[in-house]
PDB file of N, CA and C in Angstrom:
ATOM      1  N   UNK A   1      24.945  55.244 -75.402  1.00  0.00           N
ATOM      2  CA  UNK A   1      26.366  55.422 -75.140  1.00  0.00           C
ATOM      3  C   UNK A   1      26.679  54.890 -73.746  1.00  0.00           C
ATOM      4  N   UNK A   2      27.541  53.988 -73.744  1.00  0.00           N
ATOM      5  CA  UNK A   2      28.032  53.952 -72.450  1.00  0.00           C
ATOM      6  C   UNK A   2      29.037  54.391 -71.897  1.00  0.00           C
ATOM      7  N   UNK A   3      29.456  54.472 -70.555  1.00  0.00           N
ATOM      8  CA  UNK A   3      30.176  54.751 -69.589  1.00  0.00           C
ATOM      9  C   UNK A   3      31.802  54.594 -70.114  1.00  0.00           C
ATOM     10  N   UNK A   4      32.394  56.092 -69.852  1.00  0.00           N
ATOM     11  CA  UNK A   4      33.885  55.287 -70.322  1.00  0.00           C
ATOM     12  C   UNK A   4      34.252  56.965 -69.726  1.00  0.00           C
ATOM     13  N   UNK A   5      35.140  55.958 -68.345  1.00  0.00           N
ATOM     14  CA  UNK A   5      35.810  56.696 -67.016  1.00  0.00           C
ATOM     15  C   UNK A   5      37.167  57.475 -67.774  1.00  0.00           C
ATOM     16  N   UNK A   6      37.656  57.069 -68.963  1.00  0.00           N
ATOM     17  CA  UNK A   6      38.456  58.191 -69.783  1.00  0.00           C
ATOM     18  C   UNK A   6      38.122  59.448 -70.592  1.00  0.00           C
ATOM     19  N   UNK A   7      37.249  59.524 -70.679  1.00  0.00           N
ATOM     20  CA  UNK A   7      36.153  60.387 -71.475  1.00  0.00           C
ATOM     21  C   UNK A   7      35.492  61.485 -70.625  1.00  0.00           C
ATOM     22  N   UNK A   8      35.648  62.309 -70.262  1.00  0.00           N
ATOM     23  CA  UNK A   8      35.244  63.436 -69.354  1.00  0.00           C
ATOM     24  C   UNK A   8      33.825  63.797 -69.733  1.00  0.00           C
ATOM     25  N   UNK A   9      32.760  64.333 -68.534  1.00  0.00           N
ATOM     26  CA  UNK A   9      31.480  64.792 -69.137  1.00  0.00           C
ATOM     27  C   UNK A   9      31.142  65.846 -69.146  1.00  0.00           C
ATOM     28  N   UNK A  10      31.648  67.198 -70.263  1.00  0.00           N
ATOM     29  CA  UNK A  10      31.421  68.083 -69.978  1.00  0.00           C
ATOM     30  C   UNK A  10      30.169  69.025 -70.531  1.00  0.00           C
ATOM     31  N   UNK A  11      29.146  68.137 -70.636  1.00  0.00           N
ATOM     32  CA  UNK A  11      27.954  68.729 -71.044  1.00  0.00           C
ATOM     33  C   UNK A  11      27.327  69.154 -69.919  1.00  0.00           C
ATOM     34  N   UNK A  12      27.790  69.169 -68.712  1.00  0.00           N
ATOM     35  CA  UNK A  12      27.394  70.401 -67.550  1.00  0.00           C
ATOM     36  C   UNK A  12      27.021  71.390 -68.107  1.00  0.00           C
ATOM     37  N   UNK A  13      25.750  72.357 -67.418  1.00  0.00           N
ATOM     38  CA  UNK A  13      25.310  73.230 -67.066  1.00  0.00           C
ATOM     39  C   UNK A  13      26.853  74.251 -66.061  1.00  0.00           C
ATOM     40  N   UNK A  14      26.701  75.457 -66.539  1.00  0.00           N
ATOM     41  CA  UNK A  14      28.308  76.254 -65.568  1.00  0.00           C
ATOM     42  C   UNK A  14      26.868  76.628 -64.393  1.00  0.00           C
ATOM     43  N   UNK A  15      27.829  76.544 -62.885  1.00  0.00           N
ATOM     44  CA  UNK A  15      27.656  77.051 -61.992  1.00  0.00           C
ATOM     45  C   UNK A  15      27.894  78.503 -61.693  1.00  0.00           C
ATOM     46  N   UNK A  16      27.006  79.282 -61.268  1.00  0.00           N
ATOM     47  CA  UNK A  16      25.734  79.138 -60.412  1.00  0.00           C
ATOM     48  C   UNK A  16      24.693  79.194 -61.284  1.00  0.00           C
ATOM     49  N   UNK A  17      23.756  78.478 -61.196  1.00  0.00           N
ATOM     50  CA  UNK A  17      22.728  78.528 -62.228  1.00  0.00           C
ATOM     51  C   UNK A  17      22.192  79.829 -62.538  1.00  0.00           C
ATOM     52  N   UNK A  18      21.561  79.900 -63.861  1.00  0.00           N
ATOM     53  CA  UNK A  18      20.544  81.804 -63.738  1.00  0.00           C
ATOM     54  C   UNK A  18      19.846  81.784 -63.170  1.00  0.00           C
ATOM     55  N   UNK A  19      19.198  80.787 -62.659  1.00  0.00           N
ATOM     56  CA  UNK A  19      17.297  80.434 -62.179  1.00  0.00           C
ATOM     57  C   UNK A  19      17.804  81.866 -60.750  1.00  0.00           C
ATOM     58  N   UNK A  20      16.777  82.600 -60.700  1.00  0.00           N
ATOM     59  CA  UNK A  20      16.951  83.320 -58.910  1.00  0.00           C
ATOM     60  C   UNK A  20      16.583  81.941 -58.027  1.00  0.00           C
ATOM     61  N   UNK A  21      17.169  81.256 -57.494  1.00  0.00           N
ATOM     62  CA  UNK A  21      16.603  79.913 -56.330  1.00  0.00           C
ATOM     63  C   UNK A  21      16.055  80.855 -55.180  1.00  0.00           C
ATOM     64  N   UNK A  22      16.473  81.816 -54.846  1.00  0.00           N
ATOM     65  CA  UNK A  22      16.011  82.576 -53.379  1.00  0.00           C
ATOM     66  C   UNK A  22      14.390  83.184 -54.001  1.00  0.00           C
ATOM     67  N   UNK A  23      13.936  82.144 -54.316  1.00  0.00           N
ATOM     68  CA  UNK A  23      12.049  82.930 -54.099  1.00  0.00           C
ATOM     69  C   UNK A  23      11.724  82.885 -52.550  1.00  0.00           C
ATOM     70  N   UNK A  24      10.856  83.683 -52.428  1.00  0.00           N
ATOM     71  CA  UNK A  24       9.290  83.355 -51.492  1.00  0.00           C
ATOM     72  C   UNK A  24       9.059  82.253 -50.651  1.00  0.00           C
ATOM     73  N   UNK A  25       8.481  81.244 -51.850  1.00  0.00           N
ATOM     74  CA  UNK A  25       8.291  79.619 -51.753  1.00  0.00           C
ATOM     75  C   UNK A  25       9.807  78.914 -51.193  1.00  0.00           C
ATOM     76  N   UNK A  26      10.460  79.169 -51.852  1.00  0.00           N
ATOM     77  CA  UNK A  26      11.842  78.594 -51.109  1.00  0.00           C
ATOM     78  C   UNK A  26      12.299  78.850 -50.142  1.00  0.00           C
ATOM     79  N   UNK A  27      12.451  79.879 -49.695  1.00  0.00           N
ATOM     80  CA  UNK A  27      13.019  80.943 -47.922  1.00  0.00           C
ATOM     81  C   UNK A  27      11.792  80.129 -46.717  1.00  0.00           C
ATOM     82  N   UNK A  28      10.176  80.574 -47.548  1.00  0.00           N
ATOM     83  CA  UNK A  28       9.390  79.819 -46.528  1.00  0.00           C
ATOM     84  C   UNK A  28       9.647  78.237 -46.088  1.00  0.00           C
ATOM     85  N   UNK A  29       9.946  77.315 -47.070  1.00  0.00           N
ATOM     86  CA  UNK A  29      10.278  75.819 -47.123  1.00  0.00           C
ATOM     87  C   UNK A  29      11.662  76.039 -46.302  1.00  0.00           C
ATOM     88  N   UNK A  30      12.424  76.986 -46.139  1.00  0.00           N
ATOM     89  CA  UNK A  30      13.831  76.567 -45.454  1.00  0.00           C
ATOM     90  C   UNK A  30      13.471  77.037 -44.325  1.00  0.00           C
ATOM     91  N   UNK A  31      12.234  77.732 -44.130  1.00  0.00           N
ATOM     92  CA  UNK A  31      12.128  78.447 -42.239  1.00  0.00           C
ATOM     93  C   UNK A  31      11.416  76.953 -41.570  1.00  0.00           C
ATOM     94  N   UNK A  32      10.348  76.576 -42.547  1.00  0.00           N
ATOM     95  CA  UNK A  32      10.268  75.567 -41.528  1.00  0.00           C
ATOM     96  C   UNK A  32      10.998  74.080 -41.764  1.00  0.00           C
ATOM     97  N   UNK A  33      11.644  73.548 -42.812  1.00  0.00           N
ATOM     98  CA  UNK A  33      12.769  72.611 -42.371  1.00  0.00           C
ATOM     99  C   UNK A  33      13.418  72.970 -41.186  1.00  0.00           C
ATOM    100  N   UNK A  34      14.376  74.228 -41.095  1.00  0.00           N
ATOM    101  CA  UNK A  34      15.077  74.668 -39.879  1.00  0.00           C
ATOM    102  C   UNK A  34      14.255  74.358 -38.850  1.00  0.00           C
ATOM    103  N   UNK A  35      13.352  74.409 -38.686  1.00  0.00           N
ATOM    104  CA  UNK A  35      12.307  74.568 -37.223  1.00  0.00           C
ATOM    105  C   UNK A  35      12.311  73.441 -37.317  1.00  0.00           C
ATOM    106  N   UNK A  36      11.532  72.373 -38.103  1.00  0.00           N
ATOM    107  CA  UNK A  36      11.593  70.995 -37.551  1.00  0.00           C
ATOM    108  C   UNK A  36      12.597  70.291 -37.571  1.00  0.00           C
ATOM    109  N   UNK A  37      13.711  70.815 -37.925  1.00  0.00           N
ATOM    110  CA  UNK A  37      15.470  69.982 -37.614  1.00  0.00           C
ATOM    111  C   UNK A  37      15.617  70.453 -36.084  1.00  0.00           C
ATOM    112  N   UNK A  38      14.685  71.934 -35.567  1.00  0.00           N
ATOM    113  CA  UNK A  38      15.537  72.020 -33.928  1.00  0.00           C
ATOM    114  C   UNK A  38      14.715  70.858 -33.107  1.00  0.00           C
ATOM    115  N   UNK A  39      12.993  70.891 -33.780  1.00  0.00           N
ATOM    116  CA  UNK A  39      12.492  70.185 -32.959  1.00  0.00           C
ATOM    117  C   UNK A  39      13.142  68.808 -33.031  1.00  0.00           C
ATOM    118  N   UNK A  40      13.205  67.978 -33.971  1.00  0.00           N
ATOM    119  CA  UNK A  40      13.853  66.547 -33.819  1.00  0.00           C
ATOM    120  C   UNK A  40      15.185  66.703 -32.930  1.00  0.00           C
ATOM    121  N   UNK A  41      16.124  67.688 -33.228  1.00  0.00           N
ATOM    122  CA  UNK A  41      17.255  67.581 -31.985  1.00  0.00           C
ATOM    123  C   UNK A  41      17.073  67.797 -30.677  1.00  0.00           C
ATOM    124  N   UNK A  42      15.539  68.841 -30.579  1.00  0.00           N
ATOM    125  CA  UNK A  42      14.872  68.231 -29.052  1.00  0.00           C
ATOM    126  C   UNK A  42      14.921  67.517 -28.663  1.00  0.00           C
ATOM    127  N   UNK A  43      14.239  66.583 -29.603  1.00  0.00           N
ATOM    128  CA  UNK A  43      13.519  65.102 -29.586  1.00  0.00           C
ATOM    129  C   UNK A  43      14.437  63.966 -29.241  1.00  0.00           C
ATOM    130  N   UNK A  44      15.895  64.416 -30.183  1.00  0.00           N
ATOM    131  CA  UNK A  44      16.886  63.428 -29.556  1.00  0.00           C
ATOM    132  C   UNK A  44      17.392  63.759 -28.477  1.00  0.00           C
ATOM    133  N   UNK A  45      17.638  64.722 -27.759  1.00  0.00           N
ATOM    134  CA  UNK A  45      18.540  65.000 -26.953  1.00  0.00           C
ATOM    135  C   UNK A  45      17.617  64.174 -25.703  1.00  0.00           C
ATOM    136  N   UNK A  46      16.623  63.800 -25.715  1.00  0.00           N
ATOM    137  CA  UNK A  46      15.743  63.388 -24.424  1.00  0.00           C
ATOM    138  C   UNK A  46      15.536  61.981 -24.598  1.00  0.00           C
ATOM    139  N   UNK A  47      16.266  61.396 -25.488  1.00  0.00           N
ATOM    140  CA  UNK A  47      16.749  59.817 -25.449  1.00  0.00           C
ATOM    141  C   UNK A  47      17.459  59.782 -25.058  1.00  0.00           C
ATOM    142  N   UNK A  48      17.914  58.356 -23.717  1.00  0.00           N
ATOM    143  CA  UNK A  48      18.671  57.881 -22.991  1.00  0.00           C
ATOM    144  C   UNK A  48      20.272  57.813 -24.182  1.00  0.00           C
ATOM    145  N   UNK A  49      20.159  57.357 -25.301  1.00  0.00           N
ATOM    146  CA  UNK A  49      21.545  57.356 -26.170  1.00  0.00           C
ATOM    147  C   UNK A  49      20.900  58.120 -27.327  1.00  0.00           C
ATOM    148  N   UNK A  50      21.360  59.391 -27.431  1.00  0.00           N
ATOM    149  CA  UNK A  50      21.188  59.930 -28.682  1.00  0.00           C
ATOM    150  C   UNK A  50      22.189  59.577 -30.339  1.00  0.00           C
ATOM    151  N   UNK A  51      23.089  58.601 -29.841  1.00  0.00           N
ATOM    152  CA  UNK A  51      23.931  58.154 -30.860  1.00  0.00           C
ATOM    153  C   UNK A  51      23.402  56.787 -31.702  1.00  0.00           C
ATOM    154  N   UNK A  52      22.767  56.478 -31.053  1.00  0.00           N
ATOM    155  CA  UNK A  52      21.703  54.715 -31.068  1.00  0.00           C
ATOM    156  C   UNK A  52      21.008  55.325 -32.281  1.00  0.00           C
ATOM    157  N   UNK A  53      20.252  56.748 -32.671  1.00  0.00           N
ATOM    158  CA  UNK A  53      19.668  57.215 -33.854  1.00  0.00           C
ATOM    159  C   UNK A  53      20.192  57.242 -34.820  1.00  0.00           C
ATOM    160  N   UNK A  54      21.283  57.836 -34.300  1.00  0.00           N
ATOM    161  CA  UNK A  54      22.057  58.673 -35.575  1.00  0.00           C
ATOM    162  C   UNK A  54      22.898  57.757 -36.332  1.00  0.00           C
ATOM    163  N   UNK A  55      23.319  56.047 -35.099  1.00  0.00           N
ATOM    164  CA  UNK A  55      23.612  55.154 -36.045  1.00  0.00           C
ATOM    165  C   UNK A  55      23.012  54.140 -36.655  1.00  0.00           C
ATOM    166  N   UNK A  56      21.966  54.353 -36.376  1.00  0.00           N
ATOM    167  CA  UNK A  56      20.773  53.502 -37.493  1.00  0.00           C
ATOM    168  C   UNK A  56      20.269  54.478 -38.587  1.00  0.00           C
ATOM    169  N   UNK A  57      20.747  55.679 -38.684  1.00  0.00           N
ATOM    170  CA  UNK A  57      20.567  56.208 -40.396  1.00  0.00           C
ATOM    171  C   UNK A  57      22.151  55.961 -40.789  1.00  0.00           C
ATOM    172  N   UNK A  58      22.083  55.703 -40.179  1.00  0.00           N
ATOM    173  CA  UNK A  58      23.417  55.679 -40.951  1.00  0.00           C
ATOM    174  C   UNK A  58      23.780  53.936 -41.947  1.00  0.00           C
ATOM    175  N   UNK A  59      23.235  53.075 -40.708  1.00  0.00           N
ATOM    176  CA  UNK A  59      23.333  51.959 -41.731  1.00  0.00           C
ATOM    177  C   UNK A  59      22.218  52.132 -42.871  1.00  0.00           C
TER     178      UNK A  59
END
């Protein structure tokens, strides 16, 4: 089947999913993302242009 922008897709899943997402394994994976997002904003803040980063992810 293809694509047809008149045709709505409502074979969605309804929000919020049942799954519990707040396990254990997940809370631990978000303590240390958080920690290594402060360290990299360390990391930038002690470059001469901290904007020179942020606009090369960006391209």
């Amino acid at each position: 089947m293809s694509f047809n922008k008149d045709i709505p897709f409502n074979s969605l899943p309804d929000l919020p999913p049942e799954e519990n997402l707040e396990t254990v394994a997940l809370l631990k994976l978000c303590i240390k993302a958080n920690t290594l997002l402060a360290e990299l904003k360390g990391y930038c803040q002690t470059l001469p242009n901290p904007e020179l980063l942020l606009n090369t992810i960006v391209l």
